[in-house]
Protein backbone atom coordinates (compact mmCIF):
# COMPACT_ATOMS: atom_id res chain seq x y z
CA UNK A 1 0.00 0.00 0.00
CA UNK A 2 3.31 2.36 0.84
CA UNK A 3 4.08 1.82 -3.05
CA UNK A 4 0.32 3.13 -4.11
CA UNK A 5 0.42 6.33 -2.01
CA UNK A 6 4.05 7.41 -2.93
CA UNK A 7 2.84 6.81 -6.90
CA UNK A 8 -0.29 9.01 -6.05
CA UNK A 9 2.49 11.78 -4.09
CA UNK A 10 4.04 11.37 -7.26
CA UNK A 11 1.37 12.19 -9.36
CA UNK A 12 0.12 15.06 -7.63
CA UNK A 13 3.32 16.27 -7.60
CA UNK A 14 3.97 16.40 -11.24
CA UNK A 15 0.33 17.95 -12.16
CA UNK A 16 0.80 20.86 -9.63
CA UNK A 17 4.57 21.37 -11.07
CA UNK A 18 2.72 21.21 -14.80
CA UNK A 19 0.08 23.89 -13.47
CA UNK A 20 2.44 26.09 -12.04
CA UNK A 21 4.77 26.14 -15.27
CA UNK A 22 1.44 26.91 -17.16
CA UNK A 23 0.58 29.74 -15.15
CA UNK A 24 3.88 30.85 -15.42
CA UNK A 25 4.17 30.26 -18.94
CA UNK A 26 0.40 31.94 -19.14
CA UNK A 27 1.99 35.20 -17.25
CA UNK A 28 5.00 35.45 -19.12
CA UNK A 29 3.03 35.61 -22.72
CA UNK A 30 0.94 38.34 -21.07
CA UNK A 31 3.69 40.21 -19.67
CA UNK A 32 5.72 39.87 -23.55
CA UNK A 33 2.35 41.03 -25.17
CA UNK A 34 1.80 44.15 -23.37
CA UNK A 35 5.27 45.08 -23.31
CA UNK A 36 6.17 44.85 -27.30
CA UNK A 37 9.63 45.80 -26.08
């Protein structure tokens, strides 16, 4: 059962790293769009 919740930690892990380099990614577009320079 260890091996099933450290695969879920895992998991989790990755999707909240993928959301946060979307939002980042997201903000960064933004930021280059509004400032032409």
């Amino acid at each position: 059962m260890r091996y099933v919740f450290m695969i879920c930690a895992m998991l989790l892990a990755a999707f909240f790293c993928y959301m946060v380099l979307d939002m980042a990614m997201q903000t960064g577009n933004d930021v280059a769009n509004s400032h032409p320079w």
